[in-house]
Protein backbone atom coordinates (compact mmCIF):
# COMPACT_ATOMS: atom_id res chain seq x y z
CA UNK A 1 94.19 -5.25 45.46
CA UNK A 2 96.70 -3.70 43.13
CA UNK A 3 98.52 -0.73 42.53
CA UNK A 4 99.90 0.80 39.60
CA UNK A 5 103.61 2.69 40.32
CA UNK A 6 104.55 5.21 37.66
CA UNK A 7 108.58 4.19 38.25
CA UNK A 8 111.35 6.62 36.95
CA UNK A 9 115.11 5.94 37.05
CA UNK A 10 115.14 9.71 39.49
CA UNK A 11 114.54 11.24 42.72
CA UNK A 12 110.56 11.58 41.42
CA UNK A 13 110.47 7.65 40.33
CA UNK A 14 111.88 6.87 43.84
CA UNK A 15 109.24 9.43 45.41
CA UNK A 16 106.16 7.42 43.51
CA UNK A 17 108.04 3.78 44.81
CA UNK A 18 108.14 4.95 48.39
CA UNK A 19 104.44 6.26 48.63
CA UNK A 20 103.41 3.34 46.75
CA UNK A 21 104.92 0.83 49.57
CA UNK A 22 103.60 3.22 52.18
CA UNK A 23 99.68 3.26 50.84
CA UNK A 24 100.42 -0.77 50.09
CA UNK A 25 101.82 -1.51 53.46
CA UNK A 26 98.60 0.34 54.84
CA UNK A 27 96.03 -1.11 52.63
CA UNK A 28 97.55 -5.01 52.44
CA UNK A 29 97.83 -3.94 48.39
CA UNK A 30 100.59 -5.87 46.14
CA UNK A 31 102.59 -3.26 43.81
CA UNK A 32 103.00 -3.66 39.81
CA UNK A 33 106.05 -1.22 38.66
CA UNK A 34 105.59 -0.02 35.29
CA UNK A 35 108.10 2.14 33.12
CA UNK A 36 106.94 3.02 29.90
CA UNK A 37 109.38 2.68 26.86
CA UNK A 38 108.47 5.43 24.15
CA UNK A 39 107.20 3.83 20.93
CA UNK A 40 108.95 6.15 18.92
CA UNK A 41 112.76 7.61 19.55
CA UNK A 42 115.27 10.21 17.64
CA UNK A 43 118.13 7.77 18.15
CA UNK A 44 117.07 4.78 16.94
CA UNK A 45 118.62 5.33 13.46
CA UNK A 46 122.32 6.08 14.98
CA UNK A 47 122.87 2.68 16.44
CA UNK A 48 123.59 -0.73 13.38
CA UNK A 49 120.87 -3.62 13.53
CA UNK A 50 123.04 -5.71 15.63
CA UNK A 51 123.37 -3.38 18.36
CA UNK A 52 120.03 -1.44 17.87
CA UNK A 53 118.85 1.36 20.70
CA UNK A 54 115.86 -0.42 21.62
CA UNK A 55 118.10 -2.96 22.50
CA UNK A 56 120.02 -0.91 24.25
CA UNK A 57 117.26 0.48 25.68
CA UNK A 58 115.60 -2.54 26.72
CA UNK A 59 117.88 -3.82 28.91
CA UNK A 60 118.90 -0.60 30.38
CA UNK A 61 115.44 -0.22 31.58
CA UNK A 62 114.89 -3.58 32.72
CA UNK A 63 118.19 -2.59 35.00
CA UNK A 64 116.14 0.32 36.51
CA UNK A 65 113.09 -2.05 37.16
CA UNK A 66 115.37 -4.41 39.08
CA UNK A 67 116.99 -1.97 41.07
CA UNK A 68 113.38 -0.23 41.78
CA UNK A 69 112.22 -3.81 42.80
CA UNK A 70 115.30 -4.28 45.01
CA UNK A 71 114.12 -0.82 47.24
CA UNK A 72 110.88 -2.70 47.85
CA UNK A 73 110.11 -4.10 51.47
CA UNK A 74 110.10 -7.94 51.78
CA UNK A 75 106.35 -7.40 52.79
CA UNK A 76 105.40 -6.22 50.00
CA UNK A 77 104.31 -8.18 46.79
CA UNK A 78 106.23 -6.43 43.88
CA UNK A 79 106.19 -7.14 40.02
CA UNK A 80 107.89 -5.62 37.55
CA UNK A 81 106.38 -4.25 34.09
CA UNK A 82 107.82 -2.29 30.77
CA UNK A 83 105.01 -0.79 28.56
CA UNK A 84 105.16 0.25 25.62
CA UNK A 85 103.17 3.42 24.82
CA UNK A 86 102.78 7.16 23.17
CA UNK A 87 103.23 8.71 26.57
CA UNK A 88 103.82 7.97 30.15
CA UNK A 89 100.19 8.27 31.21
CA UNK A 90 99.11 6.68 28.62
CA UNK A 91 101.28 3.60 29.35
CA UNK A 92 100.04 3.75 33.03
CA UNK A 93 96.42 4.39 32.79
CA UNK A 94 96.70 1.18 29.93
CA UNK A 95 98.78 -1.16 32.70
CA UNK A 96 96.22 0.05 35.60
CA UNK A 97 92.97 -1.40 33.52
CA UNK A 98 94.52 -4.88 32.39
CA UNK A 99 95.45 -5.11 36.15
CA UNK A 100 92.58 -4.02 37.48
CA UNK A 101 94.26 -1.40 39.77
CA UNK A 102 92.90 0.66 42.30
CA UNK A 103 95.46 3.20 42.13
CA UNK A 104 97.64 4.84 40.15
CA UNK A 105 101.13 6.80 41.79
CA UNK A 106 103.58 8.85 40.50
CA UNK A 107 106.05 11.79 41.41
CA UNK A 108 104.12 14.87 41.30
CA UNK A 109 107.66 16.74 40.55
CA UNK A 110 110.87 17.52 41.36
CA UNK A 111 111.08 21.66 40.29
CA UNK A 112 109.33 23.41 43.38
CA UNK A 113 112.08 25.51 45.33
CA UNK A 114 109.86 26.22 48.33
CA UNK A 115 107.10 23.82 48.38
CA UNK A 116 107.17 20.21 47.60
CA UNK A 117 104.55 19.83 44.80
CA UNK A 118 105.58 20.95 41.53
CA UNK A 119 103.26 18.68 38.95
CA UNK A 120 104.81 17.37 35.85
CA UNK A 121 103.46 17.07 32.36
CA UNK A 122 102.86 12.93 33.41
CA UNK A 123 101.13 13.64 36.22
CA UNK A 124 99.04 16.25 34.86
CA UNK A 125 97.98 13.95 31.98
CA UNK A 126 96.89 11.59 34.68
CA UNK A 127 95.16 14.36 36.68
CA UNK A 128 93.03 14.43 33.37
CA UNK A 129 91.83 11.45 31.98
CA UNK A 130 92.88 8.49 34.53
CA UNK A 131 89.71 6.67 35.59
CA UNK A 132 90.98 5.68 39.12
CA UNK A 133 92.64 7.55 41.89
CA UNK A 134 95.84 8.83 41.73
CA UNK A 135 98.45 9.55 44.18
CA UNK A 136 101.02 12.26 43.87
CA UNK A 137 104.48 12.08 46.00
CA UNK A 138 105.59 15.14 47.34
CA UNK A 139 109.80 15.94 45.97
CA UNK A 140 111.78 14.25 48.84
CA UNK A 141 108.94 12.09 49.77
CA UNK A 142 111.03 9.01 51.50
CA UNK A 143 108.87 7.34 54.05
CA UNK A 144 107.81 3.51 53.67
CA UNK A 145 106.14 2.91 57.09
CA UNK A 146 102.11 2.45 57.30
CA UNK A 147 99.82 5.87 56.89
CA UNK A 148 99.05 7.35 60.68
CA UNK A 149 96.37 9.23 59.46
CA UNK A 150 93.82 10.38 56.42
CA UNK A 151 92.76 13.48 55.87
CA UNK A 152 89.87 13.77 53.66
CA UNK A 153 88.33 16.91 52.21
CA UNK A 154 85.01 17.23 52.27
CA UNK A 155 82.02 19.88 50.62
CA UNK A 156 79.17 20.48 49.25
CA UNK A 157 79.11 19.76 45.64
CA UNK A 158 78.21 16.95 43.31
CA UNK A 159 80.31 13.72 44.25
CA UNK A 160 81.48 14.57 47.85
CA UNK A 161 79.82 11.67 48.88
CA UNK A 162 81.87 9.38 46.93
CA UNK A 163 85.18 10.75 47.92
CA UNK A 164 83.56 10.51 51.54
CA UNK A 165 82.99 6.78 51.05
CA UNK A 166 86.40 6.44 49.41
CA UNK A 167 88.39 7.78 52.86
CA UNK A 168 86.14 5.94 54.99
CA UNK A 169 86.58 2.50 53.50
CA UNK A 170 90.90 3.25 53.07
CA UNK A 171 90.41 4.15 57.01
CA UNK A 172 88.25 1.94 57.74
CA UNK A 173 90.19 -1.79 56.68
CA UNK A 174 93.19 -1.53 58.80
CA UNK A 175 91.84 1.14 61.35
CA UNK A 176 93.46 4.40 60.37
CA UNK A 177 92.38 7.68 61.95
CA UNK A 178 90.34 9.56 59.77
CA UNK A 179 90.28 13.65 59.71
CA UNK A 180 87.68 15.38 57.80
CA UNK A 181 88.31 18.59 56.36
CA UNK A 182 86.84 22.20 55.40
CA UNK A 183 88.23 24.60 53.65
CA UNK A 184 87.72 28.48 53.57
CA UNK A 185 89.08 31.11 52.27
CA UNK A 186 87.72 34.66 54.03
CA UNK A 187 88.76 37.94 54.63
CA UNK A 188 87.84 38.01 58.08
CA UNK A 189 86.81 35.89 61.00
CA UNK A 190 83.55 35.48 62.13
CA UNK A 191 81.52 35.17 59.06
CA UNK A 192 78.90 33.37 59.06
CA UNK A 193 80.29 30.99 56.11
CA UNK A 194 82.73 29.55 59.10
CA UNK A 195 79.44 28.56 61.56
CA UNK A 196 77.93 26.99 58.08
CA UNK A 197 81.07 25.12 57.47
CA UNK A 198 81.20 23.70 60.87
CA UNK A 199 77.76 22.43 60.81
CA UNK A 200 78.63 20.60 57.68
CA UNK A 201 81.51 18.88 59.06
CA UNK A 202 79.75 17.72 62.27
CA UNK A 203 77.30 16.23 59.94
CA UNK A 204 80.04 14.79 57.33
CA UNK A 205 81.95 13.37 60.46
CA UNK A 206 78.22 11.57 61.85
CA UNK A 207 77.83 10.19 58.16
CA UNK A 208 81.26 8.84 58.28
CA UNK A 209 80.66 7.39 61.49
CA UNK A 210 77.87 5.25 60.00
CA UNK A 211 80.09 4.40 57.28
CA UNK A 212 82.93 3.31 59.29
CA UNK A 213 81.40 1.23 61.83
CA UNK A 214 83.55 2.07 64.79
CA UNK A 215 86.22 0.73 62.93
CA UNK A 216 88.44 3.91 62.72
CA UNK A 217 88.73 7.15 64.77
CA UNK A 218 86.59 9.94 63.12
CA UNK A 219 87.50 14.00 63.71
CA UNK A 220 86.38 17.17 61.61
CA UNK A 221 87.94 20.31 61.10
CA UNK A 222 87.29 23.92 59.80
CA UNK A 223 90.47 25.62 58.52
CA UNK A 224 90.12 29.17 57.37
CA UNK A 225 92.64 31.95 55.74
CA UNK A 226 92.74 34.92 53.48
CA UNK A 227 93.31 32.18 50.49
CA UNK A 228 93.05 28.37 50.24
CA UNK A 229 96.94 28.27 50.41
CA UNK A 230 96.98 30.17 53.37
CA UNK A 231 94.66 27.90 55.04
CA UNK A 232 95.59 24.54 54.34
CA UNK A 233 99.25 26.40 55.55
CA UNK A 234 97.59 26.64 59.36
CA UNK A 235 96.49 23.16 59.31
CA UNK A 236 98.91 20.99 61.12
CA UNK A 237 100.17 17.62 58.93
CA UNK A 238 101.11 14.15 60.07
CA UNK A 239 104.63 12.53 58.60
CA UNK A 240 102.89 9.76 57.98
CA UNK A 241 99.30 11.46 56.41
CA UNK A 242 97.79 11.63 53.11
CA UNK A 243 94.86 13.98 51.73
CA UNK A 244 92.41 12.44 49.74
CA UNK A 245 90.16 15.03 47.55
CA UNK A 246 87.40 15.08 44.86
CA UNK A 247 87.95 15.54 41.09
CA UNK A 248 86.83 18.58 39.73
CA UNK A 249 83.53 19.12 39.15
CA UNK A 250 84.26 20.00 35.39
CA UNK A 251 85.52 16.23 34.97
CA UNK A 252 83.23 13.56 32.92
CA UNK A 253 81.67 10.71 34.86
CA UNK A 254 84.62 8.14 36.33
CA UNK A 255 87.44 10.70 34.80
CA UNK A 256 89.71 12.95 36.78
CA UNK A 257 89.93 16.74 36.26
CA UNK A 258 92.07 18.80 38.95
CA UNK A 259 89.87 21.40 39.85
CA UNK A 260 90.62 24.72 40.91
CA UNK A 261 90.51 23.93 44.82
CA UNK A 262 92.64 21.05 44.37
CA UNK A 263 95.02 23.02 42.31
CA UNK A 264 95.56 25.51 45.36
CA UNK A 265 95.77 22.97 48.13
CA UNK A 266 98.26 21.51 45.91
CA UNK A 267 100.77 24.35 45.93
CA UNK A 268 100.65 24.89 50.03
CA UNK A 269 100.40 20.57 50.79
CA UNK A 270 103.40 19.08 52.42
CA UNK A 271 101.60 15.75 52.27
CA UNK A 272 101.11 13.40 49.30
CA UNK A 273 97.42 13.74 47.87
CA UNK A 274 95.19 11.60 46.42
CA UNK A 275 92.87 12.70 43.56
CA UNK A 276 89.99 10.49 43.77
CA UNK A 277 87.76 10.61 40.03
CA UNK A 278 84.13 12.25 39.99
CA UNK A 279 81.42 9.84 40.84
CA UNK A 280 84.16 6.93 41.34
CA UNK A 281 82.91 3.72 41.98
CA UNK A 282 85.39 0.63 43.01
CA UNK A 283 85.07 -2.69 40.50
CA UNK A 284 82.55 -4.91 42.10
CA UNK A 285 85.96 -7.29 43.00
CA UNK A 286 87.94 -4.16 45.14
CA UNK A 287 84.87 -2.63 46.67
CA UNK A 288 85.26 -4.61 49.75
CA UNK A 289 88.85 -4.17 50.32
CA UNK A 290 89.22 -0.21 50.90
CA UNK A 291 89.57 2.72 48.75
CA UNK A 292 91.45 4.69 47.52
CA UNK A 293 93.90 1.31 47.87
């Protein structure tokens, strides 16, 4: 099992590096670093062929890559990659097929003043044509010990069942609690959406029962507010937690699209998420060994 890091020389390319060996450490996943060196650059005619900028370049960002692989637990099986590509997510989502990844991570951002998600232009590229999960860091996101808990968020439409199956089997291999989730956004208590949600998630939590075997602590909940911000704002959050959520229903078969939902809970989360592709289905060799890796 391996997992694609989106690695930055900043505070965002340390946030991606410390999820990564977080998820990794969880999952029992090895780690391939990639930076991605721009094909094309402005200041490559300034410098004389002996002492060219890609040169320059070069080694400069094999520097970074060492120092990003120094930060990396002794645990955890690290390799180092530069890829050379149009764009950032293009270089990643190219490095995550010809390893056969089961995730891609990155920094989500580094701009939000009062909440943590802010999601750059690599990251949204990724959010819209990667064909495997990808993790966003929260800004400041520092941790390195294993999850403590999955949330996953759960409804009705085309391809909830595959993000179920997703949390379930990343619970599921080393045991993690798993926390199934409902959304609302009302007006006013008491309507009769919040008795339908609740019946869903009692039957959500039952199928993931089946799915996990016993093999993981199971829980639903409903949480409910004026908006979707305000909602996931009452839920409470683990240091150690994730949220793992569908793909927009808008996306194309085994692509990712940020939907609208995801969008909202993505502004209030002080968790790192993890966008899982519509109708996602692990390569025959990772499909044993957990999702969303």
């Amino acid at each position: 099992m391996r997992y694609v890091v989106g690695y930055t020389a900043t505070e965002r390319g340390r946030d991606a590096l410390f999820l990564a060996c977080t998820i990794a450490r969880t999952q029992g996943a090895s780690l391939d670093l990639v930076i991605v060196d721009p094909e094309e650059s402005p200041f490559t005619a300034v410098y004389p062929p002996e002492r060219t900028y890609s040169t320059l370049l070069a080694r400069q960002l094999r520097d970074w890559l060492d120092e990003a692989l120094a930060l990396v637990p002794a645990d955890i099986e690290a390799r180092g990659h530069i890829r050379t590509a149009d764009s950032d997510a293009r270089g990643l989502i190219e490095a995550a097929e010809e390893f056969a990844a089961g995730l891609i991570v990155v920094g989500a951002g580094s701009n939000g003043l009062f909440k943590r998600f802010t999601v750059g232009s690599a990251a949204n590229a990724l959010l819209h044509a990667a064909s495997v999960p990808v993790a966003l860091a929260p800004r400041g996101y520092s941790r390195m010990d294993p999850l403590t808990r999955i949330t996953c968020a759960v409804g009705e439409r085309r391809g909830a069942e595959d993000v179920l199956e997703v949390a379930c089997a990343s619970a599921a291999r080393r045991g993690v609690p798993l926390r199934l989730l409902s959304l609302l956004a009302l007006d006013a208590p008491g309507d009769a959406a919040v008795e339908e949600a609740q019946l869903h998630i009692d039957d959500r939590v039952q199928r993931a029962l089946s799915l996990t075997g016993g093999r993981c602590e199971v829980a639903g909940v409903v949480a409910q507010g004026r908006t979707i911000e305000n909602a996931v704002d009452e839920l409470d959050f683990d240091d150690g937690e994730i949220l793992i959520i569908g793909s927009s229903r808008l996306a194309r078969t085994n692509q990712l699209f940020l939907g609208a939902t995801a969008s909202k809970v993505l502004r209030s989360l002080p968790v790192p998420m993890v966008v899982v592709p519509r109708n996602y289905t692990p390569a025959p060799q990772r499909q044993t060994s957990g999702e969303p890796q």
